[in-house]
C-alpha atoms as a PDB file:
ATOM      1  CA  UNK A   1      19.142 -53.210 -18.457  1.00  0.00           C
ATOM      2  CA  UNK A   2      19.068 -54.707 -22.183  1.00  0.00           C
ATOM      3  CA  UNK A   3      17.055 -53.468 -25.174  1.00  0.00           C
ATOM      4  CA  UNK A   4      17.373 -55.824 -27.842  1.00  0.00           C
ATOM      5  CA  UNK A   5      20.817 -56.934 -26.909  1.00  0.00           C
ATOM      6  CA  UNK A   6      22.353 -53.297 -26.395  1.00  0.00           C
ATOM      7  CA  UNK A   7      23.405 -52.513 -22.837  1.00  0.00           C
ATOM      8  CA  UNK A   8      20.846 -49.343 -21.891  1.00  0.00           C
ATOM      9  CA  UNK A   9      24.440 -47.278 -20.749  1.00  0.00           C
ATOM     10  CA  UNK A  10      26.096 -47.920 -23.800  1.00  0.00           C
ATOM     11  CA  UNK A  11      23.062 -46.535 -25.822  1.00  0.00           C
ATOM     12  CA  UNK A  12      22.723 -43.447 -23.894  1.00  0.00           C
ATOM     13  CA  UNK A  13      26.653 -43.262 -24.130  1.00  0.00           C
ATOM     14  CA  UNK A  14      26.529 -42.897 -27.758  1.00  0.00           C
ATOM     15  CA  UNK A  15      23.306 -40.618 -27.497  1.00  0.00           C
ATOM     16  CA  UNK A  16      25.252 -38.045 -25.429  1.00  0.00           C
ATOM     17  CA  UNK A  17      28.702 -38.549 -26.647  1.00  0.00           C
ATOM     18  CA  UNK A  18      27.804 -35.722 -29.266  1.00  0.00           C
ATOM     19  CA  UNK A  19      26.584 -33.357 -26.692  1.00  0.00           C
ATOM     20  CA  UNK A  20      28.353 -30.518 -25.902  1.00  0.00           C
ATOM     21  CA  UNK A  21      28.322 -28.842 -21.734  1.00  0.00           C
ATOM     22  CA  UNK A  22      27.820 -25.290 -20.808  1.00  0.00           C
ATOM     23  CA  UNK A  23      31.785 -24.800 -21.213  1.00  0.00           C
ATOM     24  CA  UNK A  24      31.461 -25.691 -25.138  1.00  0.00           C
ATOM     25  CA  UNK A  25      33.133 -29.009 -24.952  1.00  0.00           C
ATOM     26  CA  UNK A  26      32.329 -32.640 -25.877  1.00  0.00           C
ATOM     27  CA  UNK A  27      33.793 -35.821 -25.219  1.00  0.00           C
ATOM     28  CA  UNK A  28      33.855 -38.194 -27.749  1.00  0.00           C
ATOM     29  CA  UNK A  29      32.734 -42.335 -26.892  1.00  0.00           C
ATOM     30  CA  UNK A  30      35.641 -43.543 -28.827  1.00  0.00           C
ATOM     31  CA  UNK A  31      38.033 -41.678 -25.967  1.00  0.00           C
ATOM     32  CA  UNK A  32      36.218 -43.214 -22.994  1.00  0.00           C
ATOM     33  CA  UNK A  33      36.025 -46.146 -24.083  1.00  0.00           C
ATOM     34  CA  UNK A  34      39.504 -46.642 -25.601  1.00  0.00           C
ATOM     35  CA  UNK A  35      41.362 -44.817 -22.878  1.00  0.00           C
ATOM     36  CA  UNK A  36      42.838 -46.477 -20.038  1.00  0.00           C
ATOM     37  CA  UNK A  37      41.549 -44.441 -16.938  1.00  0.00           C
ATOM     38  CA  UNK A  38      44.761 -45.555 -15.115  1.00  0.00           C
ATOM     39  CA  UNK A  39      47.637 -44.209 -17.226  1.00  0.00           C
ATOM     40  CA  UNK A  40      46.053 -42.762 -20.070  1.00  0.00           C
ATOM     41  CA  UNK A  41      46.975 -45.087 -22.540  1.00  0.00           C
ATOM     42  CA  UNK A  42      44.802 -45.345 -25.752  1.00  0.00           C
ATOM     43  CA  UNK A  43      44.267 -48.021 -27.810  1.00  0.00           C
ATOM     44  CA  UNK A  44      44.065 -47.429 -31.465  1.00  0.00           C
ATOM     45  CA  UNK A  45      41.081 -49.498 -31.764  1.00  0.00           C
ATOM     46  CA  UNK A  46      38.164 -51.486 -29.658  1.00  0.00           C
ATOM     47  CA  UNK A  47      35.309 -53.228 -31.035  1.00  0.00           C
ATOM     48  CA  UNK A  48      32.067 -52.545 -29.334  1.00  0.00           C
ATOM     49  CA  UNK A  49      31.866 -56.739 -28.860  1.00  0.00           C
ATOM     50  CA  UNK A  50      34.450 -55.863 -25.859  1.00  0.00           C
ATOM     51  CA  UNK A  51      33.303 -55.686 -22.944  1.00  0.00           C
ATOM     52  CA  UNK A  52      36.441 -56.126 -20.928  1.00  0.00           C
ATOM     53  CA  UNK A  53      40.147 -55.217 -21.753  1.00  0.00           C
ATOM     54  CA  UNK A  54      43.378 -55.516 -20.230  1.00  0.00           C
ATOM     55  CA  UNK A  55      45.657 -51.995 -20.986  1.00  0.00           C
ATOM     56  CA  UNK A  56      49.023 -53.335 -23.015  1.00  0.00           C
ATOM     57  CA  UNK A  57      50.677 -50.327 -21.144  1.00  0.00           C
ATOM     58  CA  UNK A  58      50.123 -50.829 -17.101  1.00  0.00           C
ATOM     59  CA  UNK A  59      48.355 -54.191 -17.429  1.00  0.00           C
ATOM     60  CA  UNK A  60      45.308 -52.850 -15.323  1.00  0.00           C
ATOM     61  CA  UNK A  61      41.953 -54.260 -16.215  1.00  0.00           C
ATOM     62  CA  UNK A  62      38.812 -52.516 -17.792  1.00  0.00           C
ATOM     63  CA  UNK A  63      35.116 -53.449 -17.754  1.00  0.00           C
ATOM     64  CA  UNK A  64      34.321 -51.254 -21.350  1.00  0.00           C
ATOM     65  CA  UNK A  65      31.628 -49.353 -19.595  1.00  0.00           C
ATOM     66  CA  UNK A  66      32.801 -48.631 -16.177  1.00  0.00           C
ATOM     67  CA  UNK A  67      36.178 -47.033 -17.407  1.00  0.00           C
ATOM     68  CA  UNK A  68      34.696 -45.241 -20.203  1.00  0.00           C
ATOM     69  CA  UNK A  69      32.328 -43.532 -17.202  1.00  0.00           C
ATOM     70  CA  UNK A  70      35.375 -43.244 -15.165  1.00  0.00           C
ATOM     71  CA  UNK A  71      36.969 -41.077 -18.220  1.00  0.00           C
ATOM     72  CA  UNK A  72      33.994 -39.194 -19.231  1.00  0.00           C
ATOM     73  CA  UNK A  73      33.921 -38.191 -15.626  1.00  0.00           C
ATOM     74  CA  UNK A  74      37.298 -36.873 -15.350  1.00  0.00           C
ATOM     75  CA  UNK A  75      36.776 -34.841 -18.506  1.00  0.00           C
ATOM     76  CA  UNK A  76      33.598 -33.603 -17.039  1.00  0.00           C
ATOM     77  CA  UNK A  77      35.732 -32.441 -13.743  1.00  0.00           C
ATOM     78  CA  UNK A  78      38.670 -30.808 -15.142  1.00  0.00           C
ATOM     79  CA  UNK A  79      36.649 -28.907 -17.776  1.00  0.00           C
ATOM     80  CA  UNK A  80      35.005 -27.141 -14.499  1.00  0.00           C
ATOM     81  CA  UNK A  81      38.232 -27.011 -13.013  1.00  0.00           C
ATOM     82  CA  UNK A  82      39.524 -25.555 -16.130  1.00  0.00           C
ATOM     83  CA  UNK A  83      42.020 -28.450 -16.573  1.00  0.00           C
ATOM     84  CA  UNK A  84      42.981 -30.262 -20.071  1.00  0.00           C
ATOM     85  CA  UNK A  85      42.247 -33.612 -19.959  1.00  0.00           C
ATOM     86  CA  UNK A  86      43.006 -35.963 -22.797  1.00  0.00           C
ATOM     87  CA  UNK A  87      44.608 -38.944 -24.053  1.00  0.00           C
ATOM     88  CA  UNK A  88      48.449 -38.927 -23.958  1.00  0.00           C
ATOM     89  CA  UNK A  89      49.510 -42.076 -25.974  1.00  0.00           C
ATOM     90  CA  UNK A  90      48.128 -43.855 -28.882  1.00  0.00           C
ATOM     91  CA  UNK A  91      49.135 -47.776 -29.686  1.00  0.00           C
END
């Protein structure tokens, strides 16, 4: 759903990208969004105007919002697993 040209997930995205679980721990919207959910590759930047990406490391292609989800939701998993998620490369 749009309001006024902002995608509804991407404004709830940045509303809760500052909030912190039980466990104490956040995750940022610049690391889902930037971080390639198949090898963990992170770009050093990515205008919000993206909406798709291809990964200059293992060429797999990102819609914006789905991987950042996809990311978010790994954190979200390991941090209950008591696992350390996070981004391994930076280009």
């Amino acid at each position: 759903m749009k309001i006024g040209g902002i995608d509804e997930v991407e404004i709830r995205l940045k509303e809760q990208s500052n909030h912190r679980v039980a466990t104490g721990k956040s995750v940022g919207i610049d690391f889902g969004m930037k971080t390639c959910s198949k090898c963990g590759h992170v770009l050093k930047e990515l205008d919000l105007k993206i909406r798709e990406w291809t990964c200059p490391s293992c060429e797999a292609q990102h819609q914006r919002d789905v991987n950042a989800a996809i990311n978010i939701k790994r954190v979200g998993a390991s941090t209950l697993a008591g696992e350390v998620v996070r981004a391994t490369s930076v280009a």
